[in-house]
Protein backbone atom coordinates (compact mmCIF):
# COMPACT_ATOMS: atom_id res chain seq x y z
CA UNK A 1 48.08 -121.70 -251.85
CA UNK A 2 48.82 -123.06 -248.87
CA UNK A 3 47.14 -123.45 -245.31
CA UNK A 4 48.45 -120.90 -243.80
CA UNK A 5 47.29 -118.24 -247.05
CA UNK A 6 43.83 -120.18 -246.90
CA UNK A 7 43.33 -119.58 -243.09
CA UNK A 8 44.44 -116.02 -243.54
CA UNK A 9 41.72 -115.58 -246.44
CA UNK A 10 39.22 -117.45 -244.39
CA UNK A 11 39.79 -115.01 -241.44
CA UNK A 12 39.64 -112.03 -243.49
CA UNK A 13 35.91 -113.61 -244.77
CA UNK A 14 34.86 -113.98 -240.98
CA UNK A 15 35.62 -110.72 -239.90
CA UNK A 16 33.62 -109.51 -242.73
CA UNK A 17 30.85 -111.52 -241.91
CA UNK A 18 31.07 -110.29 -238.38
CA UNK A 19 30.94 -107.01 -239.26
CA UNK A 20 27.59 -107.31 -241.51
CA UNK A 21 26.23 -109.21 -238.92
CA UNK A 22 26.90 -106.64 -236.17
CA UNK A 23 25.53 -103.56 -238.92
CA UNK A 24 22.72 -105.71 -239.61
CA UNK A 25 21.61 -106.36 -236.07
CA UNK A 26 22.15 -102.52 -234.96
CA UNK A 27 19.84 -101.59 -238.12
CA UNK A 28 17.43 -103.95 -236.82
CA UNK A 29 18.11 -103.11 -232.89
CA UNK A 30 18.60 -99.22 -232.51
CA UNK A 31 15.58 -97.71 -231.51
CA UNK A 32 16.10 -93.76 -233.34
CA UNK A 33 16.69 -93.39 -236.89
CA UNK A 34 19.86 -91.41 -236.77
CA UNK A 35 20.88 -94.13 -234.32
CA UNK A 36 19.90 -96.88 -236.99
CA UNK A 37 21.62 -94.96 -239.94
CA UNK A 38 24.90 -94.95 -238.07
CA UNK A 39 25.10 -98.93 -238.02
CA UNK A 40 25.01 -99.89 -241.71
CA UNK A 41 26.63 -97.02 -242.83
CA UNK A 42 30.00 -97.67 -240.72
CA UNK A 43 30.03 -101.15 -239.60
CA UNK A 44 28.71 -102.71 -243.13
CA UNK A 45 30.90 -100.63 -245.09
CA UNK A 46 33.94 -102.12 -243.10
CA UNK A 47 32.21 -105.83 -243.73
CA UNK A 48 31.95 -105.27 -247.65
CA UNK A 49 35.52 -103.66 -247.71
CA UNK A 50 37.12 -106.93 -245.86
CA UNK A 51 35.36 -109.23 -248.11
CA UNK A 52 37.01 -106.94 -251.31
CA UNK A 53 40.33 -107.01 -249.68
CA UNK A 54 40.24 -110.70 -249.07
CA UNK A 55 39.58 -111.38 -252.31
CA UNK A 56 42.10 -109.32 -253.35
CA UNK A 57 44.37 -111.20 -251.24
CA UNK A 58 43.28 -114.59 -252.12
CA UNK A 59 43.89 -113.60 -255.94
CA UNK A 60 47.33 -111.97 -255.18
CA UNK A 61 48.60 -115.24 -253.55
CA UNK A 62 46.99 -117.69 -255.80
CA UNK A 63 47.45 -115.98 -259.48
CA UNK A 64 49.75 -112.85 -258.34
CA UNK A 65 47.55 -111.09 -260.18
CA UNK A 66 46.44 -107.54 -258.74
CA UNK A 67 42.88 -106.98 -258.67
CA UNK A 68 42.12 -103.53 -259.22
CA UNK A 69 38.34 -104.05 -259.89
CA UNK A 70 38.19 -104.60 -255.57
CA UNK A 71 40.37 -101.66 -255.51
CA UNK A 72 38.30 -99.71 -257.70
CA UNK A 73 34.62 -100.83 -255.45
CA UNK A 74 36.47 -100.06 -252.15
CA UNK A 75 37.34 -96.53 -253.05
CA UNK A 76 33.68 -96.00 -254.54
CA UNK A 77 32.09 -97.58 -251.62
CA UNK A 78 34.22 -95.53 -248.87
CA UNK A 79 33.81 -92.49 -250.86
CA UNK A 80 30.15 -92.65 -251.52
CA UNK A 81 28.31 -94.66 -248.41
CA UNK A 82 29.29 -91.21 -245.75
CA UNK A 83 28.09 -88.96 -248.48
CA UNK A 84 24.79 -91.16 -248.25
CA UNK A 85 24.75 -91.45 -244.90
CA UNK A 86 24.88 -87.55 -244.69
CA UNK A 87 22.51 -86.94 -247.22
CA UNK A 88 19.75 -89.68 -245.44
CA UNK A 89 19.84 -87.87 -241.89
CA UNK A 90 19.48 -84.00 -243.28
CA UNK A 91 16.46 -85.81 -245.04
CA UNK A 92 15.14 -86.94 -242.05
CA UNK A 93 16.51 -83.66 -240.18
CA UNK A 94 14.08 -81.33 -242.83
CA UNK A 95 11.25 -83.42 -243.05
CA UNK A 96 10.53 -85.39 -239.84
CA UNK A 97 12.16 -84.15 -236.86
CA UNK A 98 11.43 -80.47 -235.19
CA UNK A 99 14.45 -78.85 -234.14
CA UNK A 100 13.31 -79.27 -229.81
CA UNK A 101 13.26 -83.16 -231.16
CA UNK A 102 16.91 -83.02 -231.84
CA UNK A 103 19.86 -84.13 -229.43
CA UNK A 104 22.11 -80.83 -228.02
CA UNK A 105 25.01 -80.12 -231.30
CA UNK A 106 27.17 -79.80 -228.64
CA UNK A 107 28.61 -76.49 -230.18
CA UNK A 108 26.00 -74.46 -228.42
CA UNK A 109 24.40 -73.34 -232.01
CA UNK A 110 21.92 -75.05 -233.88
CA UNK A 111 22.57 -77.88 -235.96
CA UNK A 112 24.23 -76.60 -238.93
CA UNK A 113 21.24 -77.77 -241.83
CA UNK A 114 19.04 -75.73 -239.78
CA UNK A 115 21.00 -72.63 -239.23
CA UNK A 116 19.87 -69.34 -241.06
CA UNK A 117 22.59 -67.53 -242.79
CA UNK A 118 21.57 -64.12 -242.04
CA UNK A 119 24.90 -61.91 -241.91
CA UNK A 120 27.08 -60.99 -245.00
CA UNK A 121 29.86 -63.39 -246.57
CA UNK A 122 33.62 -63.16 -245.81
């Protein structure tokens, strides 16, 4: 490799690191739950995926070999950390917040896990 490939690898691992750092720190800094799930959720998943896809890089320009196992973790990490996230804050929206606790939907009805379904189906 040369330096120029190794500083471009090296980058890609700081910006990673920055990002976990800055999800870290707003898990640790936000003062409402649904405020602290936001953090690790977006900002962390970004981290992990730059450290996959610099390794990926680094073994495309070393070996030229395509890693698909990074591949294959990026896609299950972006596909299953919002599905988390989502599932975490109905959690909290069922079992610890009241509904006059919650922030306006800003669609003018409820929030949609704690609207009743009380007219017929289309």
């Amino acid at each position: 490799m040369t330096l120029f490939e190794e500083i471009v690898v090296a980058a890609m691992l700081v910006v990673s690191g920055g990002f976990g750092l800055i999800g870290s720190f707003g898990l640790l800094k936000l003062d409402h739950p649904m405020k602290r799930l936001h953090a690790p959720t977006k900002a962390s998943t970004v981290g992990v995926g730059m450290a996959l896809v610099a390794s990926s890089v680094y073994f495309w320009l070393s070996d030229r070999v395509l890693s698909w196992h990074e591949l294959l973790i990026m896609v299950f990490l972006f596909v299953t950390a919002p599905i988390t996230a989502q599932f975490l804050a109905k959690t909290y929206i069922h079992r610890i917040s009241k509904p006059g606790e919650l922030p306006d939907s800003g669609t003018g009805r409820p929030w949609a896990t704690l609207e009743l379904d009380t007219g017929p189906r289309d």
